[in-house]
Protein backbone atom coordinates (compact mmCIF):
# COMPACT_ATOMS: atom_id res chain seq x y z
CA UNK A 1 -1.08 3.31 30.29
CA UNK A 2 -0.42 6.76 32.36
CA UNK A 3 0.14 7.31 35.70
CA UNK A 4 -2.89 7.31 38.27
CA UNK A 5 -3.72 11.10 39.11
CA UNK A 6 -3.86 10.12 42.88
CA UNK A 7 -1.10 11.62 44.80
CA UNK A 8 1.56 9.08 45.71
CA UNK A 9 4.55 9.64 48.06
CA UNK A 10 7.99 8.83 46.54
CA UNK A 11 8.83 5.47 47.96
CA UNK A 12 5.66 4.37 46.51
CA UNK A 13 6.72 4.72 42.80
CA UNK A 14 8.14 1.46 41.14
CA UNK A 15 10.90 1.16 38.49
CA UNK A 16 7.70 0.07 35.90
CA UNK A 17 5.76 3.27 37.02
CA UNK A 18 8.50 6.09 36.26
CA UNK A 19 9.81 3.84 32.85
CA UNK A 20 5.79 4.54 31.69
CA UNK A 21 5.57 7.93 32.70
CA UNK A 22 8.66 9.01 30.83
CA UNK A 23 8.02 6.77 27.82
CA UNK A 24 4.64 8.62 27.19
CA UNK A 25 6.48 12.27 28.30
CA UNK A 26 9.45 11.04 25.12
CA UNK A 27 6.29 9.94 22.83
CA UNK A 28 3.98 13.17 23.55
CA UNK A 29 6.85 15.18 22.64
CA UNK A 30 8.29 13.73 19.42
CA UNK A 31 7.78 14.86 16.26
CA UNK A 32 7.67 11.00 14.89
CA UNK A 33 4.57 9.53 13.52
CA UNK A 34 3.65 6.14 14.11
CA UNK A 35 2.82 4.45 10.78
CA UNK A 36 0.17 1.28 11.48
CA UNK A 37 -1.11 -0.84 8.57
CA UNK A 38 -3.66 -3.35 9.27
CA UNK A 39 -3.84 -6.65 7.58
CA UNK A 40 -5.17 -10.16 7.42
CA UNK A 41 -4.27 -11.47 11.17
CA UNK A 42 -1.49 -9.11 11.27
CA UNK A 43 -0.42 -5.68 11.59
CA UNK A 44 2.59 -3.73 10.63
CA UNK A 45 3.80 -1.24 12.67
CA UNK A 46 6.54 1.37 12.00
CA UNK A 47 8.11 5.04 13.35
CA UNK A 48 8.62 7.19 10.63
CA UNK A 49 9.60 10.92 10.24
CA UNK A 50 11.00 13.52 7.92
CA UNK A 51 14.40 14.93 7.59
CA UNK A 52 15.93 17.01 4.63
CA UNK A 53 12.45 16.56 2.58
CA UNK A 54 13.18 12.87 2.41
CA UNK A 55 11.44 10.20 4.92
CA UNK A 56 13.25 8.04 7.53
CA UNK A 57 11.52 4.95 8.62
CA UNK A 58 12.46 2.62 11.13
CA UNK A 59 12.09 0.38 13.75
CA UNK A 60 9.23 -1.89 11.48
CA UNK A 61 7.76 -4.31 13.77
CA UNK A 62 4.91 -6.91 12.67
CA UNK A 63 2.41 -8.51 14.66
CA UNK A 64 0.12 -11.66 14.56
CA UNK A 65 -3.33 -11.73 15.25
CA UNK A 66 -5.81 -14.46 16.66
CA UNK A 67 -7.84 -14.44 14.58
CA UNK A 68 -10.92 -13.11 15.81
CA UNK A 69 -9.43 -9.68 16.54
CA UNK A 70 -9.97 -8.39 13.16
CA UNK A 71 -13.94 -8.14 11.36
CA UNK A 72 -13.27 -7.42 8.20
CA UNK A 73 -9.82 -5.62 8.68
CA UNK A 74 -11.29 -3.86 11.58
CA UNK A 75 -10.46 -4.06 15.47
CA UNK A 76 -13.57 -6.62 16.58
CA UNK A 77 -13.02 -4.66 20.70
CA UNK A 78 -11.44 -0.93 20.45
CA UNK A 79 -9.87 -1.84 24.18
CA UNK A 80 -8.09 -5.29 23.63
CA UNK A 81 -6.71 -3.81 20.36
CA UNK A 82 -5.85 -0.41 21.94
CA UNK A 83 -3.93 -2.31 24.57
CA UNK A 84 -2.50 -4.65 22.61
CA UNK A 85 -1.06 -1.86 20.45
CA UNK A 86 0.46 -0.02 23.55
CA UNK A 87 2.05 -2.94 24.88
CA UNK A 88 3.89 -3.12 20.94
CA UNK A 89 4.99 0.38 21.52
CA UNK A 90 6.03 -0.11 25.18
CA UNK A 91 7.96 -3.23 24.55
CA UNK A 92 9.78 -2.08 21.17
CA UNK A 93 10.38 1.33 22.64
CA UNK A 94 8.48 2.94 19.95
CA UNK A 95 8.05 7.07 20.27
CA UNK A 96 5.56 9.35 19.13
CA UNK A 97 1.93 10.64 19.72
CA UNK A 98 0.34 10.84 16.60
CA UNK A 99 -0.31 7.89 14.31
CA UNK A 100 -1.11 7.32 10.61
CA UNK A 101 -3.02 4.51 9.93
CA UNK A 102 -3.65 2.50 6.45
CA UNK A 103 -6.69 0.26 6.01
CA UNK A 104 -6.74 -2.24 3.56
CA UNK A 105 -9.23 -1.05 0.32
CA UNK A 106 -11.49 -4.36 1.15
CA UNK A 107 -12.86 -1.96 3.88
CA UNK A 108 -14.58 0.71 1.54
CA UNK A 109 -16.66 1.51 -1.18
CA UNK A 110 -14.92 2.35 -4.05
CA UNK A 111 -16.59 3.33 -7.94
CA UNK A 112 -16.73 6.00 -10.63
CA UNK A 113 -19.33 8.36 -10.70
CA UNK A 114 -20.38 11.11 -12.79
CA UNK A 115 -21.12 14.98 -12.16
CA UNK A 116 -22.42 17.54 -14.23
CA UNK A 117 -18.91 19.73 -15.35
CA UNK A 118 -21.10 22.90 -14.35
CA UNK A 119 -20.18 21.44 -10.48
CA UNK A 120 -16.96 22.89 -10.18
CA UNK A 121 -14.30 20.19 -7.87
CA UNK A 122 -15.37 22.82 -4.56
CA UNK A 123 -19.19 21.99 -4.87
CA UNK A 124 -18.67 18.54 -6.30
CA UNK A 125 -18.96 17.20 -2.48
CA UNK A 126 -22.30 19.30 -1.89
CA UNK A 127 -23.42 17.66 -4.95
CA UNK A 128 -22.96 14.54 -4.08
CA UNK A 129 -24.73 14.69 -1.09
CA UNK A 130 -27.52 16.05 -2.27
CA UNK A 131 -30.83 13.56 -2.35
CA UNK A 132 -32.00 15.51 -5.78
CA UNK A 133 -28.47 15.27 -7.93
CA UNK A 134 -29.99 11.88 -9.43
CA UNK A 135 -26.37 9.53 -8.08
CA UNK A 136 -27.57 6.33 -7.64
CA UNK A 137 -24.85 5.12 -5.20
CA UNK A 138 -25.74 1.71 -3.13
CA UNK A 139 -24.18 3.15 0.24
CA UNK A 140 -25.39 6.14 2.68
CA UNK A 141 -23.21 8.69 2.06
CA UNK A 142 -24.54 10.80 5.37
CA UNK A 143 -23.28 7.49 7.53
CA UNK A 144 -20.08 7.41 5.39
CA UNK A 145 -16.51 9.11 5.57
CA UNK A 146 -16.12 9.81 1.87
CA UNK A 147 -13.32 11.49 -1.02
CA UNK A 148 -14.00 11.88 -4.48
CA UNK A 149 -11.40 13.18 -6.76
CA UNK A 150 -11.29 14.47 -10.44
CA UNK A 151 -10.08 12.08 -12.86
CA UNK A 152 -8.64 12.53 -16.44
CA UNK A 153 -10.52 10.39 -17.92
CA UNK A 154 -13.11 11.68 -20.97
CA UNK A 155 -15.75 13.41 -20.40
CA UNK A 156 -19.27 11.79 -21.62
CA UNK A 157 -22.33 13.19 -22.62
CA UNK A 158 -26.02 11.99 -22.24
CA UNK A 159 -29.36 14.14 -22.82
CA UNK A 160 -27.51 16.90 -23.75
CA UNK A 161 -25.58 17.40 -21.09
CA UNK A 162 -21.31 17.07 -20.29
CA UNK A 163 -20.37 15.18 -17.33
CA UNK A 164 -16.97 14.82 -15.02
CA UNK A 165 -15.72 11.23 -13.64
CA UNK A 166 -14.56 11.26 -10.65
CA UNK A 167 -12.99 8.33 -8.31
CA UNK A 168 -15.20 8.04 -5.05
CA UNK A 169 -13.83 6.48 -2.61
CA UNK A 170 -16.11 5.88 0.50
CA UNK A 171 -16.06 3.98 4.52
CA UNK A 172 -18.79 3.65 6.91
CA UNK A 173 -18.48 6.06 10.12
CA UNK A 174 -18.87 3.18 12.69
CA UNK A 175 -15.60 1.74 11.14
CA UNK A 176 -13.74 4.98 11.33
CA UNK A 177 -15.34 5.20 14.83
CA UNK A 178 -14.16 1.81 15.90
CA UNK A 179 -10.60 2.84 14.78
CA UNK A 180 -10.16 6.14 16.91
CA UNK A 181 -11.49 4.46 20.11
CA UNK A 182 -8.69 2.00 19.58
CA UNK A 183 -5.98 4.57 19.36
CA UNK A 184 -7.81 6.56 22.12
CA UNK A 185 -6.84 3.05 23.89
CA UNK A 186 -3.61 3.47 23.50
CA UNK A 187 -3.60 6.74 24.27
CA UNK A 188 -2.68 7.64 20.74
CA UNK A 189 -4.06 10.59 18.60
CA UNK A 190 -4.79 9.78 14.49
CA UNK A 191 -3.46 12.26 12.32
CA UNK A 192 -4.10 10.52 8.99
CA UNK A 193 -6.36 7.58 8.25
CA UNK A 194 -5.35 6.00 3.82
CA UNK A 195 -6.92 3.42 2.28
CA UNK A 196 -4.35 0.90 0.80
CA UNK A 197 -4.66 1.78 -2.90
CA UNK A 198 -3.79 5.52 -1.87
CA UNK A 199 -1.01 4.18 -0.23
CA UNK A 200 -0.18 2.43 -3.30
CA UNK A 201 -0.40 5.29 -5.27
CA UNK A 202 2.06 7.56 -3.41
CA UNK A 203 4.46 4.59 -3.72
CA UNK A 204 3.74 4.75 -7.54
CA UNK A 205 3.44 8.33 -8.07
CA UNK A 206 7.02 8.67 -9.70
CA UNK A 207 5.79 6.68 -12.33
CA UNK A 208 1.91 7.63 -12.30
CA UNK A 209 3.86 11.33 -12.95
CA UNK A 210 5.35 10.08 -16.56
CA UNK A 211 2.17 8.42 -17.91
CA UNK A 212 1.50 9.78 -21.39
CA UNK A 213 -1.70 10.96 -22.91
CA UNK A 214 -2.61 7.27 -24.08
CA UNK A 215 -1.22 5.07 -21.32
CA UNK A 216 -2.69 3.82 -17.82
CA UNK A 217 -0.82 2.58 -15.43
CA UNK A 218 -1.60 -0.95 -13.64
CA UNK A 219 -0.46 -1.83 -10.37
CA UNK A 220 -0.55 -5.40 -9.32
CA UNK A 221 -0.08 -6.81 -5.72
CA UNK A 222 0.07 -10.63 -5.37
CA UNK A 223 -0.51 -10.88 -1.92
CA UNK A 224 -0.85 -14.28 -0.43
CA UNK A 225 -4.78 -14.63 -0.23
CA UNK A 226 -5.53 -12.94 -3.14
CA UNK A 227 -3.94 -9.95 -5.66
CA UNK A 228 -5.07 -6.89 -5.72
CA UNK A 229 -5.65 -5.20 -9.54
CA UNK A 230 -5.70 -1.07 -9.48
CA UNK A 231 -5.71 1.02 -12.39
CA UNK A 232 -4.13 4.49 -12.55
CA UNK A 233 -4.84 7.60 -14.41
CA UNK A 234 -2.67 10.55 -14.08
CA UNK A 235 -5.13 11.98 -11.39
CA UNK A 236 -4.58 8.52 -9.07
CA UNK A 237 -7.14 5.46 -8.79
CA UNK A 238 -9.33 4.82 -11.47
CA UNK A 239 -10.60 1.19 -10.93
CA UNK A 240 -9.72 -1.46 -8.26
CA UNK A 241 -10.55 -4.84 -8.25
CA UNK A 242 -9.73 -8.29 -6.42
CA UNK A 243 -8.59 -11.05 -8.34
CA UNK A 244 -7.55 -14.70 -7.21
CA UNK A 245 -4.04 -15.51 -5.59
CA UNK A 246 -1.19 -17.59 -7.39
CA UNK A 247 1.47 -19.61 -6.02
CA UNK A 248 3.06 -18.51 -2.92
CA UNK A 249 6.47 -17.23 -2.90
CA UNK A 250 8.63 -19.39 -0.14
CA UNK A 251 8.34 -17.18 2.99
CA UNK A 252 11.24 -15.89 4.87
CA UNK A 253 11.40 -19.46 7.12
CA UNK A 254 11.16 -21.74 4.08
CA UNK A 255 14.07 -20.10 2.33
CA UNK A 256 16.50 -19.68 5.39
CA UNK A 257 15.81 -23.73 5.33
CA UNK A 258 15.85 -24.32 1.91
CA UNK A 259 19.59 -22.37 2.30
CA UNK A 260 20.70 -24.45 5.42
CA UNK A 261 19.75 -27.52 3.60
CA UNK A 262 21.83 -26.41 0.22
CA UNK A 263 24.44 -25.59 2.12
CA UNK A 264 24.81 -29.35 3.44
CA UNK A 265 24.89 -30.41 0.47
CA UNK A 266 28.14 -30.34 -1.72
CA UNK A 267 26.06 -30.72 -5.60
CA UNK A 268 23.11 -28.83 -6.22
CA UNK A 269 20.08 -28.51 -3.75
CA UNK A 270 16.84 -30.28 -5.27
CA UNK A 271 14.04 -28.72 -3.65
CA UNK A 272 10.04 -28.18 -3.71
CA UNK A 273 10.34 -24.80 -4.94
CA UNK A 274 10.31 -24.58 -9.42
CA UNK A 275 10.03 -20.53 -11.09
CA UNK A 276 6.67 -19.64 -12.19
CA UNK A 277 5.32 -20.73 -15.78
CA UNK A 278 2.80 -19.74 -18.09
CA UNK A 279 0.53 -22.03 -16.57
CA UNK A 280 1.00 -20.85 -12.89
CA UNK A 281 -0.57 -17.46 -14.36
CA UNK A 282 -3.12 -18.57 -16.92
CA UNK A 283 -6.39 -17.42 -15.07
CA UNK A 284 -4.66 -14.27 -13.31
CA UNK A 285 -3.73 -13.41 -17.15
CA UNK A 286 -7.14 -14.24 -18.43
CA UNK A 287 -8.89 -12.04 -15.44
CA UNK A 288 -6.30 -9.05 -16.32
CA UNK A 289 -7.24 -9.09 -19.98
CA UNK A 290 -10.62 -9.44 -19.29
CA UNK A 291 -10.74 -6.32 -16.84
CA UNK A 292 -8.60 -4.01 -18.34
CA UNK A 293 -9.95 -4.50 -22.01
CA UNK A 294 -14.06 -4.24 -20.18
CA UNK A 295 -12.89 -0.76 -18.64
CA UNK A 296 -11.31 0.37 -21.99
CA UNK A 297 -14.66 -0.43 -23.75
CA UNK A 298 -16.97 1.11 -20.92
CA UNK A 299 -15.19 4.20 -20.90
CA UNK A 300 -14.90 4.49 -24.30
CA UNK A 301 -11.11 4.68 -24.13
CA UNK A 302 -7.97 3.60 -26.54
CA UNK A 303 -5.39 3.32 -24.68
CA UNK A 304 -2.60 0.63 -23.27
CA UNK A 305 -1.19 -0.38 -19.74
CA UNK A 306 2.16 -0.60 -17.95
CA UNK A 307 1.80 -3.18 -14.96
CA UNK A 308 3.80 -2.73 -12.19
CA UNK A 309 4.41 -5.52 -9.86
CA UNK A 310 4.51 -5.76 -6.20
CA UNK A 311 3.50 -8.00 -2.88
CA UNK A 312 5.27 -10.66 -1.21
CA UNK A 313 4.56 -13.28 -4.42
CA UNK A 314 6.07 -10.41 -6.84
CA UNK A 315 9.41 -12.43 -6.12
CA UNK A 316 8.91 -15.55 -8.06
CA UNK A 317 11.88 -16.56 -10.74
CA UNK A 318 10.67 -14.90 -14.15
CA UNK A 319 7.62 -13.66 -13.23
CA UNK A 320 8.33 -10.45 -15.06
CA UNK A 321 9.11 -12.10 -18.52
CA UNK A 322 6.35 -14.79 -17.83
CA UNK A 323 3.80 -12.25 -17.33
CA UNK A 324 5.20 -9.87 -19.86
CA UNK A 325 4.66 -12.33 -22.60
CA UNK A 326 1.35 -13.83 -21.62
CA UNK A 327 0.05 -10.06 -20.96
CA UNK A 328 1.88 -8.28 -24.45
CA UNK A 329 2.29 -5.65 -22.12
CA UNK A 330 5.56 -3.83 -20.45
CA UNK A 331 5.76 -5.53 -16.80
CA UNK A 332 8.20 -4.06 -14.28
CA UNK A 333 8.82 -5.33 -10.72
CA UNK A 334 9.90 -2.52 -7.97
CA UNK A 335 11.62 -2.79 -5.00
CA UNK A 336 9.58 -0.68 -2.18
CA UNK A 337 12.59 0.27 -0.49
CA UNK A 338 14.14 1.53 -3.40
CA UNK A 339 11.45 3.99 -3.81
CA UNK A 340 13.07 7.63 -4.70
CA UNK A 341 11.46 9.48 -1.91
CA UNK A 342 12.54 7.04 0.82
CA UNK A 343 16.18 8.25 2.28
CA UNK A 344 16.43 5.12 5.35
CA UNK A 345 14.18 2.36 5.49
CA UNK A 346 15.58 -0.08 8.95
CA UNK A 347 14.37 -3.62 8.92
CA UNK A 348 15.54 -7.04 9.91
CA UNK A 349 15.53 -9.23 6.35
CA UNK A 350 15.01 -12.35 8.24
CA UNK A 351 11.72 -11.21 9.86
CA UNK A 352 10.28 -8.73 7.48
CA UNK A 353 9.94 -9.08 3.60
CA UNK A 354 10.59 -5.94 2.08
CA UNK A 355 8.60 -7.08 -1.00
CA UNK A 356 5.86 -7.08 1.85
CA UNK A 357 6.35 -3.40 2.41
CA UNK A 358 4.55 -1.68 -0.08
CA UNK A 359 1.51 -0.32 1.51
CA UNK A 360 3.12 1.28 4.88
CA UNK A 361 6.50 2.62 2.92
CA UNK A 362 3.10 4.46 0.80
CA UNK A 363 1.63 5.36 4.25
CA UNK A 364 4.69 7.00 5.19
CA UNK A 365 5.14 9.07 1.65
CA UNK A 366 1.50 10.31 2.52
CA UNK A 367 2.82 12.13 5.26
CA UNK A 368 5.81 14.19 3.03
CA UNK A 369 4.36 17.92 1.79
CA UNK A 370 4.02 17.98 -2.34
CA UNK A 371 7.10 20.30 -2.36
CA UNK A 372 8.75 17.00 -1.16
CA UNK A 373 8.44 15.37 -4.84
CA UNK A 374 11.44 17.75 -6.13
CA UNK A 375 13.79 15.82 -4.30
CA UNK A 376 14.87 12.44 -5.63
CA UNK A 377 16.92 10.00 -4.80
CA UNK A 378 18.52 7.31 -7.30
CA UNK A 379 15.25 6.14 -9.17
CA UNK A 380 17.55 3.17 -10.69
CA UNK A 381 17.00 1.38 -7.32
CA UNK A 382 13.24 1.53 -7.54
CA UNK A 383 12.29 -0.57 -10.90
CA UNK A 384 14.76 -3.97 -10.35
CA UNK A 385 13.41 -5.92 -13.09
CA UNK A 386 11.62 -4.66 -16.76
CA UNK A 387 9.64 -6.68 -18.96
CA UNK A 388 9.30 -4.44 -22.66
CA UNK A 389 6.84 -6.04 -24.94
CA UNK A 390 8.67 -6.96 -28.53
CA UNK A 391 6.11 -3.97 -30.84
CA UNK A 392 7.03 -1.29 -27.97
CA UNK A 393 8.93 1.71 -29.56
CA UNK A 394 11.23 1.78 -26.36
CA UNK A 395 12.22 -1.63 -27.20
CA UNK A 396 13.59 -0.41 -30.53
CA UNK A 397 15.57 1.91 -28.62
CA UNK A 398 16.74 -0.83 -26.00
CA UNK A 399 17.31 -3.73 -28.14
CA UNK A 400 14.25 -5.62 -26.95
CA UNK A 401 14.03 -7.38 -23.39
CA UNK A 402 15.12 -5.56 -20.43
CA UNK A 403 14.96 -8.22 -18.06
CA UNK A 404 17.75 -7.74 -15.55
CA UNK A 405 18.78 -9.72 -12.20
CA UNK A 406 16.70 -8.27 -9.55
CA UNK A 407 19.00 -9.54 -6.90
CA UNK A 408 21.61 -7.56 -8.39
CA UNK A 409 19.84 -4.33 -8.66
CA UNK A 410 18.02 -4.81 -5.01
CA UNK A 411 18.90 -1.56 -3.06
CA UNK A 412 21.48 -1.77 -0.15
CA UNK A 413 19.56 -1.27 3.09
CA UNK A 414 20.28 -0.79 6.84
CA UNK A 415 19.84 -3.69 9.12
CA UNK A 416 18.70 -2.61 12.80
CA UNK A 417 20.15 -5.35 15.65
């Protein structure tokens, strides 16, 4: 909220009036970026900027939702929402103008398609768009906000002709509308606007960076109502599907009781909560296989996949060797805050999850320039736990099973009071 334009006399100002007016004079001014990520009845919201090519982001705040704010991961009334976001920022002191926002992938339209390689990457947009080009896609694309990009993948042939795949990744304009009058709301200005398996991708792209010529990289993020499978190429996003959720991981309030209670007790604590088996994953496994060997056969491809694990339910007790062995594939678990490209990350550890972070720590790496990428920190911190399959050549060279203690490789981090 700003100040009224109607002249007012001195005396007439209250303490509430000039503590606005010089909050939105500190946020118009800064050269912060608001990072917002919506989610399921909640959003995340965080203030994150750039300094010494490495990102800085603090003061992460998250906020429930009644449920009926959200349709679909989208604000249900642009004003309530607006104003429900400016009271966040108001009450958490929270600077800056311009804000980057992250939408979670349920909320577009995402698929391969396939264009002529005579359409250079420049026209491939025109192409697309074009009634005649013969794309049977079941969205409008004139009514749509829309990316493609190139992918590596092999090119196919049919009739005599060569065609490109590219990754399309598409969201309707009333949706993107919807968004920008709720930031107008709150008198905030959108500078960037990701989808959460871009997001997920800039968190990954150390990695995505040393994929070989036969490997694809698989990102999975068991989030509490379901997990979300993406594949990777070396160009980004290949293939993104939703599978069903497994056991939850104790939240943040179950384990800061299940600790109180062991603590009261002098021989060990018996409690509800027993590591993941075999069993736990048996129809997450089954839906894996079945995807990932479909895709190879569709595309025509021989290759094998690295999963990477992350999400609040990434945490369970030997998950990594669990899945490891039931996929034959090498599983690694990362720690978002470790991330190489993330200097600071401030957070309270008994309200926030940083295994919960993923998708706005990506939002925030969005915002570094590509020059950024040349400067690393300590990549150890990033990959806490390793899973390498027993007929893997880097086994040989590691002696088999690299499972290691993720709660002694989890990365020191700042606490903010």
């Amino acid at each position: 909220m700003t100040l009224s334009t109607t002249k007012k006399k001195i005396n007439d100002y209250t303490f509430e009036d000039l503590k606005t007016f010089f909050l939105n004079l500190t946020r118009k001014i800064s050269s912060k970026i608001i990072l917002i990520e919506l989610g399921n009845e909640f959003f995340n919201i965080a203030i994150a900027k750039c300094q010494n090519k490495e990102l800085l982001i603090k003061k992460v705040y998250r906020q429930k939702l009644p449920t009926e704010a959200l349709e679909k991961f989208i604000p249900k009334d642009p004003v309530a929402f607006g104003n429900m976001i400016l009271g966040v920022l108001q009450e958490n002191k929270l600077p800056g103008q311009r804000v980057a926002i992250l939408l979670p992938s349920d909320t577009c339209y995402t698929r391969l398609i396939e264009i002529p390689e005579n359409i250079d990457q420049d026209n491939s947009k025109e192409f697309l768009e074009d009634p005649s080009s013969g794309i049977q896609i079941p969205i409008s694309i004139n009514n749509s906000d829309y990316d493609i990009h190139l992918t590596s993948l092999p090119k196919t042939k049919l009739k005599n002709k060569v065609f490109n795949k590219y990754f399309l990744t598409s969201i309707p304009k009333k949706n993107v509308n919807l968004v920008i009058n709720t930031l107008k709301n709150a008198n905030l200005e959108l500078c960037s606007l990701q989808m959460s398996h871009i997001c997920l991708a800039n968190l990954l792209e150390t990695q995505i960076k040393k994929l070989n010529n036969n490997q694809l990289l698989i990102s999975l993020e068991l989030l509490d109502e379901f997990s979300q499978f993406i594949i990777f190429d070396i160009s980004g996003p290949i293939l993104i599907k939703r599978f069903g959720s497994i056991r939850n991981y104790p939240s943040i309030e179950e384990r800061l009781l299940l600790n109180k209670e062991s603590n009261n007790n002098n021989k060990k604590q018996k409690n509800n909560y027993y590591p993941i088996s075999k069993l736990d994953v048996k129809v997450l496994t089954r839906e894996i296989k079945d995807t990932f060997t479909n895709f190879l056969n569709v595309n025509n491809l021989d290759m094998e996949g690295k999963v990477f694990l992350s999400g609040r339910n990434s945490q369970h007790t030997n998950l990594v060797k669990v899945l490891g062995e039931s996929l034959n594939m090498n599983v690694s678990l990362i720690s978002p805050i470790g991330n190489p490209r993330l200097r600071e990350f401030d957070y309270d550890p008994e309200k926030i999850d940083q295994f919960s972070m993923s998708r706005i720590i990506g939002l925030g790496i969005s915002l570094l320039r590509d020059d950024y990428i040349e400067n690393l920190n300590d990549e150890d911190k990033f990959v806490i736990d390793k899973y390498v399959k027993v007929d893997s050549k880097e086994n040989l060279l590691n002696g088999g099973s690299e499972n290691s203690e993720q709660k002694n490789k989890t990365p020191k981090k700042k606490v903010e009071g």
